[in-house]
Protein backbone atom coordinates (compact mmCIF):
# COMPACT_ATOMS: atom_id res chain seq x y z
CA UNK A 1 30.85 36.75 -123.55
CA UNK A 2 27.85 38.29 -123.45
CA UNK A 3 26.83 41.12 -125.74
CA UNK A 4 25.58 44.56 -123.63
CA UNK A 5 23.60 45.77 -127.29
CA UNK A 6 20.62 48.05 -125.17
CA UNK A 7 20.75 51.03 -124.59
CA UNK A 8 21.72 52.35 -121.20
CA UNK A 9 21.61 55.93 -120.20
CA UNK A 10 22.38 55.64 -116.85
CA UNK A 11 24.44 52.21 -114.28
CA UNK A 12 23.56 51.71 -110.54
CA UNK A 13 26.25 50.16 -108.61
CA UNK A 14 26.35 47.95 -105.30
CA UNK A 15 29.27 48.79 -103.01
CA UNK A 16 30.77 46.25 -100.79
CA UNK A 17 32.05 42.78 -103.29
CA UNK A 18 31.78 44.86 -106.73
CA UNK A 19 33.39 48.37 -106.50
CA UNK A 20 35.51 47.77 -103.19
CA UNK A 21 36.98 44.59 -100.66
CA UNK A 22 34.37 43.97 -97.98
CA UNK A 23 36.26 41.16 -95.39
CA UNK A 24 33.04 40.98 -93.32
CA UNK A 25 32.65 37.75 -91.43
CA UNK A 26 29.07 37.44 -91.50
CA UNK A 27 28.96 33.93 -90.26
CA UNK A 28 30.58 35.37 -86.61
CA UNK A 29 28.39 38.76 -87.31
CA UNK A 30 25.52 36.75 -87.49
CA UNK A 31 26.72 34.71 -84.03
CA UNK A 32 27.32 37.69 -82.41
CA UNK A 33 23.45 38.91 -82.33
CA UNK A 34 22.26 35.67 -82.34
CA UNK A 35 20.95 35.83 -85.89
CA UNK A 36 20.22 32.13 -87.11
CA UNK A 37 22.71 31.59 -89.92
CA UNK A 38 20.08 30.89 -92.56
CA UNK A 39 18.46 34.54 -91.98
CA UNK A 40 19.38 37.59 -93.23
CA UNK A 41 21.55 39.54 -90.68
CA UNK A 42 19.21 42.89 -91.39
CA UNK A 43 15.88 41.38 -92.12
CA UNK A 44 16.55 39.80 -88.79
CA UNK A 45 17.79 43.27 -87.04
CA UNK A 46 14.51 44.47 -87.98
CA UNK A 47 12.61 42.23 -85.92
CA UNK A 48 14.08 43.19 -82.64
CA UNK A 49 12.77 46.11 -80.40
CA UNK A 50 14.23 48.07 -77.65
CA UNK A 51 17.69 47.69 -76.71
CA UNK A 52 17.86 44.33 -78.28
CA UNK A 53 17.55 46.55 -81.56
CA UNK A 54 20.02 49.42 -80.37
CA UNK A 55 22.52 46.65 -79.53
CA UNK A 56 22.79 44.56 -82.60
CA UNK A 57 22.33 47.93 -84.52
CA UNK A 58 25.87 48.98 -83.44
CA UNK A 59 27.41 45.71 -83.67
CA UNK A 60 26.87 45.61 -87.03
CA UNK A 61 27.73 49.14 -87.84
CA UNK A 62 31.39 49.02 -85.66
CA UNK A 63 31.76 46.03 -88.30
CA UNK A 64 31.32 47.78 -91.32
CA UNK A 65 32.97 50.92 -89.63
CA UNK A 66 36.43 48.24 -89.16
CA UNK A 67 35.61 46.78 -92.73
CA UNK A 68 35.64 50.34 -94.01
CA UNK A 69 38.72 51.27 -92.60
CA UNK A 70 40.33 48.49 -94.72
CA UNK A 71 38.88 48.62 -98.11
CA UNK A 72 40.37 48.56 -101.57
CA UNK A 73 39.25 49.35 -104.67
CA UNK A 74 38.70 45.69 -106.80
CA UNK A 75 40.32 45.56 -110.06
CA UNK A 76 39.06 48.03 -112.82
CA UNK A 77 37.03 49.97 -110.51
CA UNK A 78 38.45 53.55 -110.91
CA UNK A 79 38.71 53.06 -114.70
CA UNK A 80 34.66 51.83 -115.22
CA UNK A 81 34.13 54.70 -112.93
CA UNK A 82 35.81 57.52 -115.20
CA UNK A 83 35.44 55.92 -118.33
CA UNK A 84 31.42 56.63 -117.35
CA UNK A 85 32.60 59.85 -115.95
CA UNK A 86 33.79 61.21 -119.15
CA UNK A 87 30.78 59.88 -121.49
CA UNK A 88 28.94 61.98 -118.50
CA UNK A 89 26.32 58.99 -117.93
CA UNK A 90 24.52 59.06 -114.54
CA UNK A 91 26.20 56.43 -111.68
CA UNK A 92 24.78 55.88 -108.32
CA UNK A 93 25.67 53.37 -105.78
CA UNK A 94 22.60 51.61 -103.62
CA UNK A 95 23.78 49.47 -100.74
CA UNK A 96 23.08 47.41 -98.17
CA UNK A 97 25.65 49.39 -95.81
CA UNK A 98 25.31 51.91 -92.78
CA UNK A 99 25.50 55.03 -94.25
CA UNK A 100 28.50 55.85 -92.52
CA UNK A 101 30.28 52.96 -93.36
CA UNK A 102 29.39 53.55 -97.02
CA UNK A 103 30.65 56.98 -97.09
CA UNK A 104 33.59 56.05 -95.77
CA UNK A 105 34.38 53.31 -98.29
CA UNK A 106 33.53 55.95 -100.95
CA UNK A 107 35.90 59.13 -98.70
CA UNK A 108 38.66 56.02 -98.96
CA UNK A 109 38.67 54.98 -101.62
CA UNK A 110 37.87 58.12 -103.79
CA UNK A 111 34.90 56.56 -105.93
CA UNK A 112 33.67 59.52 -108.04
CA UNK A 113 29.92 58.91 -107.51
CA UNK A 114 27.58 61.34 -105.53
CA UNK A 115 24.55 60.01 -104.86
CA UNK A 116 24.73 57.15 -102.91
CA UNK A 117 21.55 55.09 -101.10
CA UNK A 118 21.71 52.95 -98.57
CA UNK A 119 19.74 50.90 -95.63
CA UNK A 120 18.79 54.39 -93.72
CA UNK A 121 17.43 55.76 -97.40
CA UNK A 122 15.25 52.71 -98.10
CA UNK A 123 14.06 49.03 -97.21
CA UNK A 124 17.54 46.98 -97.89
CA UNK A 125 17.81 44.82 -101.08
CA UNK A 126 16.65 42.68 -102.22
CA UNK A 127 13.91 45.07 -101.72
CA UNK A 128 13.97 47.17 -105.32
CA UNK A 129 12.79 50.66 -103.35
CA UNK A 130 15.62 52.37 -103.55
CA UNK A 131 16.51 51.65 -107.62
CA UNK A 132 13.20 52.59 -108.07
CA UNK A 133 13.60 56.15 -106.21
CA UNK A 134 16.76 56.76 -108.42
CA UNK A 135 14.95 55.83 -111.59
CA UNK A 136 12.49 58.47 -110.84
CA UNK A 137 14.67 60.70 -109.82
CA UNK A 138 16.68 60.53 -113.16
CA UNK A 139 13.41 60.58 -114.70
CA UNK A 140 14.63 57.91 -116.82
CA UNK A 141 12.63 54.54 -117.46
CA UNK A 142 14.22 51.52 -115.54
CA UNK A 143 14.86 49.25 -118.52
CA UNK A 144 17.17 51.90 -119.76
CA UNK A 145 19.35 51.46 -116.29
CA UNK A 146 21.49 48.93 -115.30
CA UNK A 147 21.81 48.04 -111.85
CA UNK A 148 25.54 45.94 -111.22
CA UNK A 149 26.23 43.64 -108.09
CA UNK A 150 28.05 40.27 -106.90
CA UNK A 151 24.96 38.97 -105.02
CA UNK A 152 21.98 37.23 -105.30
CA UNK A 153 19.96 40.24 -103.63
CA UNK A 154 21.45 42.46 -106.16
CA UNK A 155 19.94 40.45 -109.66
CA UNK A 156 16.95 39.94 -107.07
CA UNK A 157 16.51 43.74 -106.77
CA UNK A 158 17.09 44.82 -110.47
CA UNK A 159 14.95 42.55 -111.65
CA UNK A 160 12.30 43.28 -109.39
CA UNK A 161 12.80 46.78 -110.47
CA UNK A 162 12.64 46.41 -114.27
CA UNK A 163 16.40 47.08 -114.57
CA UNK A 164 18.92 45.00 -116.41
CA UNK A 165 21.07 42.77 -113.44
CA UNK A 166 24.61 42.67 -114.24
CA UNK A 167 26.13 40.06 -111.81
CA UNK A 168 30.19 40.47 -111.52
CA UNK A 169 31.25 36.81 -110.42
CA UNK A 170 34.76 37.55 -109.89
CA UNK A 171 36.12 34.16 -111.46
CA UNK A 172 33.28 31.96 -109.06
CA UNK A 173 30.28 30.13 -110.75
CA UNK A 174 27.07 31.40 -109.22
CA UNK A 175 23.90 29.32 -109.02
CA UNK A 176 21.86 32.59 -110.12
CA UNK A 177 24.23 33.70 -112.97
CA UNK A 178 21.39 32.78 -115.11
CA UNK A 179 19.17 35.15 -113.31
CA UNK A 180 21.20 38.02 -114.65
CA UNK A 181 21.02 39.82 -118.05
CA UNK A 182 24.83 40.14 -117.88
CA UNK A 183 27.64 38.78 -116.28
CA UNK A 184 31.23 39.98 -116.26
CA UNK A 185 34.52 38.81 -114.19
CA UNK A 186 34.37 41.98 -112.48
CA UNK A 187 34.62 46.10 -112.99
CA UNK A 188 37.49 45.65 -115.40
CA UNK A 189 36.27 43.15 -117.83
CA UNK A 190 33.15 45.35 -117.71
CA UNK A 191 34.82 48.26 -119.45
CA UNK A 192 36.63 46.22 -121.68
CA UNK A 193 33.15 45.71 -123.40
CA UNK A 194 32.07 49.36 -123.05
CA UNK A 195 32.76 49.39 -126.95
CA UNK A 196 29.77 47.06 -127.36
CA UNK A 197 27.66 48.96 -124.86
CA UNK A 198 25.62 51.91 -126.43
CA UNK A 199 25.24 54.62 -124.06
CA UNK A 200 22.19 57.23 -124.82
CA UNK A 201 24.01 60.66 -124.03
């Protein structure tokens, strides 16, 4: 196991695969807006014009809207959550989701964390814009933040971002785990190294 031995004053979080179940098919997603399956769904979105646009648009979002409706928090989410909640260290969650979608996987499942970015707030990962915003918004440097996610985009974007990438892998090898400073099963095996972790509060 790795050793978390920086200093962190402050954890970024992605939403969908790392704090809560996502269940999106994005292979019939894709189909259904005749994205090629080797391109991303919302790069791809953002090509189209008109009502071409409009109408994949709310495809997607009626997805996420469905997913939403069926999320669960993933094991050792809550506890991360207010373990960071009591040492009062900033969280923030940047996503890739509709913002309605995203707020209501966070009404739903009751994840104590305010500020929350997502596409309609920034370009999507693994575009680093929005860590970047919330780095400068904390006023605090990004090496001193770590941003945590199950995806390639998400080590992609904290990287890009000067932020340490904690990957959760969920018990799968990843071809990028190597990419990240950290990986952890998930949210649970996470706070079981807090102890190592020194916060700056």
């Amino acid at each position: 196991m790795q050793h978390m031995k920086q200093m962190f004053e402050g954890f970024i979080f992605d939403l969908d695969g790392t704090l809560v179940s996502s269940s999106l098919n994005f292979t019939a997603l894709k189909a259904s807006i005749n994205c090629p399956l080797d391109e991303d769904i919302l790069a791809f979105m953002e090509q189209l014009t008109g009502p071409q646009r409009y109408q994949a648009e709310q495809i997607i979002v009626a997805a996420e809207l469905d997913d939403a409706q069926q999320c669960t928090t993933l094991h050792g989410t809550l506890a991360l959550l207010d373990f960071l909640l009591l040492q009062q260290v900033p969280m923030a969650i940047v996503t890739r989701n509709s913002q309605l979608a995203a707020q209501c996987k966070i009404e739903q499942t009751q994840l104590p964390i305010e500020l929350v970015l997502t596409r309609s707030d920034g370009p999507a990962k693994p575009n680093p814009s929005c860590l970047t915003h919330i780095s400068q918004t904390w006023g605090i440097a990004p090496d001193k933040l770590a941003y945590i996610g199950d995806h390639l985009y998400d080590v992609q974007a904290a990287n890009r971002a000067g932020m340490q990438s904690v990957l959760f892998t969920f018990g799968q090898t990843k071809p990028y785990e190597a990419q990240a400073a950290y990986c952890f099963t998930d949210p649970m095996h996470m706070l079981k190294s807090m102890p190592l972790l020194s916060l700056c509060v």
